[in-house]
N, C-alpha and C. Protein backbone atom coordinates (compact mmCIF):
# COMPACT_ATOMS: atom_id res chain seq x y z
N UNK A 1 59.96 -67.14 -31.03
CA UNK A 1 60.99 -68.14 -31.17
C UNK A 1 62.16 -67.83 -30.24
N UNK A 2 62.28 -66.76 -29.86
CA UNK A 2 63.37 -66.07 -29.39
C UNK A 2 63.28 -66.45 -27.64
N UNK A 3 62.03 -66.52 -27.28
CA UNK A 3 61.84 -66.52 -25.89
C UNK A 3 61.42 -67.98 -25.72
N UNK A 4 61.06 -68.93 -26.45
CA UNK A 4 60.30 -70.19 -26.04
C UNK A 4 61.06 -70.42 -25.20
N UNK A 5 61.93 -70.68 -24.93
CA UNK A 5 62.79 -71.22 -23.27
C UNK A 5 62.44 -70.69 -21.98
N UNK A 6 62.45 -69.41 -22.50
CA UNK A 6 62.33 -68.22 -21.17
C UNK A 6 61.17 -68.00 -21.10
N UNK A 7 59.82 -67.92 -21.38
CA UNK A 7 58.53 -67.77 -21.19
C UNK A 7 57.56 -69.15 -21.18
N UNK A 8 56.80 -69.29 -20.02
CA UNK A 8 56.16 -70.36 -19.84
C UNK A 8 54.73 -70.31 -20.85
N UNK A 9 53.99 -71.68 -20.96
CA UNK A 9 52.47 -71.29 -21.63
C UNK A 9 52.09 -70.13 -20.50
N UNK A 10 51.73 -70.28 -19.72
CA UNK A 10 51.23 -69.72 -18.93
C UNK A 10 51.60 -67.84 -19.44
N UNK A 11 53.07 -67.73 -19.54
CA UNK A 11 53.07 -66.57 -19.53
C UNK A 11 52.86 -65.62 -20.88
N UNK A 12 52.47 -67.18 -21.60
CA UNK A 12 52.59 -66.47 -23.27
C UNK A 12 50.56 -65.86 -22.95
N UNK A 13 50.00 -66.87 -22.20
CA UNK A 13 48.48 -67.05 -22.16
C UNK A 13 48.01 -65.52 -21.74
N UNK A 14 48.91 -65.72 -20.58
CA UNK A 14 48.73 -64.13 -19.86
C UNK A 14 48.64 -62.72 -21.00
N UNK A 15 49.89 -63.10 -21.74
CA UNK A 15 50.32 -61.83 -22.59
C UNK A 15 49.31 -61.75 -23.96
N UNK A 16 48.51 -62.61 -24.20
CA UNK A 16 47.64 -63.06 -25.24
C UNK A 16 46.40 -62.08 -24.75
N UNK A 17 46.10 -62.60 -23.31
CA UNK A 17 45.28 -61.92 -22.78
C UNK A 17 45.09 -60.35 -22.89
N UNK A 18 46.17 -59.80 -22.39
CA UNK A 18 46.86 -58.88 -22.05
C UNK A 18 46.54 -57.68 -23.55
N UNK A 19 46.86 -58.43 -24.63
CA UNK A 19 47.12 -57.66 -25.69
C UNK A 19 44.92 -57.24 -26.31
N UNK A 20 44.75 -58.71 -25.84
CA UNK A 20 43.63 -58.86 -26.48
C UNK A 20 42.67 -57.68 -25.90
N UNK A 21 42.94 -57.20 -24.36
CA UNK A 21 42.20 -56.58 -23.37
C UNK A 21 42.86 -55.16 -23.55
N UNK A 22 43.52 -55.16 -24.31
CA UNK A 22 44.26 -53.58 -24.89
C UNK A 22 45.44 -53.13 -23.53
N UNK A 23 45.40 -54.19 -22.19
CA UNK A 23 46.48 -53.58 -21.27
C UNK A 23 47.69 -53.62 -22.36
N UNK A 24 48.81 -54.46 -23.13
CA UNK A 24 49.76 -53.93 -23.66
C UNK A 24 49.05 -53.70 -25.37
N UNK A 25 50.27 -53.56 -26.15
CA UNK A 25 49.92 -53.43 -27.09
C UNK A 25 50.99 -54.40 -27.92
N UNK A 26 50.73 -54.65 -28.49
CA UNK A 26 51.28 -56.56 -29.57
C UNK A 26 52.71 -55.43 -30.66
N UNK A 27 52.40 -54.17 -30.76
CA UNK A 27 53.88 -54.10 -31.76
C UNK A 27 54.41 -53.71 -30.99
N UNK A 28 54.40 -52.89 -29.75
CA UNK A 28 55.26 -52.49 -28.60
C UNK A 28 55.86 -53.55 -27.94
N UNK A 29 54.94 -54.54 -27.71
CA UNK A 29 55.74 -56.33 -26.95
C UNK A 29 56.91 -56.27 -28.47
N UNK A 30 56.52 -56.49 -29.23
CA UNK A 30 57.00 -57.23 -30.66
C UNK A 30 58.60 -56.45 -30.82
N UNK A 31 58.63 -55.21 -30.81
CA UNK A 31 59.83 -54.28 -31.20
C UNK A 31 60.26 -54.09 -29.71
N UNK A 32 59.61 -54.10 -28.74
CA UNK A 32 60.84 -54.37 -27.19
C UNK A 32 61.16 -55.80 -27.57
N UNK A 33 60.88 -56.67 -27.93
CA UNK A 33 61.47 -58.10 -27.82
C UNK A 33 62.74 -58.20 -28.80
N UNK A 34 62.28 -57.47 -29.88
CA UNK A 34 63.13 -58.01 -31.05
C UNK A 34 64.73 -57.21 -30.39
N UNK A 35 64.19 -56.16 -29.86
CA UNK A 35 65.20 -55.08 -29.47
C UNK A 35 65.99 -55.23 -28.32
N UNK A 36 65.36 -56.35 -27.44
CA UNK A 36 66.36 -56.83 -26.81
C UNK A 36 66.99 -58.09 -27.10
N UNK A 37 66.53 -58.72 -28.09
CA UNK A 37 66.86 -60.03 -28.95
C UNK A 37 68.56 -59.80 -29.43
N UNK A 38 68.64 -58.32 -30.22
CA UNK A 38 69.69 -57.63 -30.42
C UNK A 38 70.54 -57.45 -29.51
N UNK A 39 70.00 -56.61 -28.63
CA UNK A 39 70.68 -56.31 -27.83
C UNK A 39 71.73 -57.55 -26.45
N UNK A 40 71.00 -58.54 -26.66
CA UNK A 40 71.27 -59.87 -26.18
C UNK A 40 71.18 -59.79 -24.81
N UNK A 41 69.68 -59.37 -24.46
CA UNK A 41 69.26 -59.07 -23.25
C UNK A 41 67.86 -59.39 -23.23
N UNK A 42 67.96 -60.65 -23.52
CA UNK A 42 66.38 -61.69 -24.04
C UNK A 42 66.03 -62.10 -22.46
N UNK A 43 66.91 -62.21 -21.62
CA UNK A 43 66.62 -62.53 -20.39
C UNK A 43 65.91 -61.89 -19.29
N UNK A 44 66.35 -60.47 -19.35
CA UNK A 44 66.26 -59.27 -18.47
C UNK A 44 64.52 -58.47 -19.01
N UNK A 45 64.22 -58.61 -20.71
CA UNK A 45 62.87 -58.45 -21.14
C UNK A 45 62.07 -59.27 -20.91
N UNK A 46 62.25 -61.06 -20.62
CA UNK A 46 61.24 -61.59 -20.28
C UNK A 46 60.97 -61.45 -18.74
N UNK A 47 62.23 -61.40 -18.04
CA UNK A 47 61.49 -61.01 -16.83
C UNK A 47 60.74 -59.63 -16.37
N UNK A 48 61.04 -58.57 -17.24
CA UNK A 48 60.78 -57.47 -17.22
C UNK A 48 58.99 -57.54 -17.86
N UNK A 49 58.99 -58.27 -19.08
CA UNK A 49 57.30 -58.72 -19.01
C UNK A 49 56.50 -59.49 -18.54
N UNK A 50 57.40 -60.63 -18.14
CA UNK A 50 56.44 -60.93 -16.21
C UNK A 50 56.17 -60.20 -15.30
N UNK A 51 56.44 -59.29 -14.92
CA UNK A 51 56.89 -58.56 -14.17
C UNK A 51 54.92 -57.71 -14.54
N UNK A 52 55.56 -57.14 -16.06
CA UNK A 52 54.40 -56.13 -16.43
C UNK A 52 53.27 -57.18 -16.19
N UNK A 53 53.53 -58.04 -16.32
CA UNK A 53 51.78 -59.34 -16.80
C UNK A 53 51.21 -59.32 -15.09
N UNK A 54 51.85 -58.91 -14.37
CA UNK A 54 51.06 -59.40 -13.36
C UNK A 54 50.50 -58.41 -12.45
């Protein structure tokens, strides 16, 4: 909910992928997100997991 603006389908598809294929791992995405949600640096983590997705 936090990122729907800032992350495309595309990049949610990627990260779906991603988790499913064991490259990341879904509570490590989950607690970096929330943690920069806090930190109010929602911008700088989604580009930072584009970044990793590709």
């Amino acid at each position: 909910m936090h990122y729907k603006k800032l992350l495309s389908a595309g990049d949610l598809d990627t990260l779906r992928q991603a988790v499913l294929d064991g490259t990341l791992n879904a509570a490590d995405v989950v607690r970096e997100a929330v943690e920069a949600a806090v930190q109010l640096r929602r911008e700088a983590f989604a580009a930072s997991l584009r970044a990793r997705l590709r």
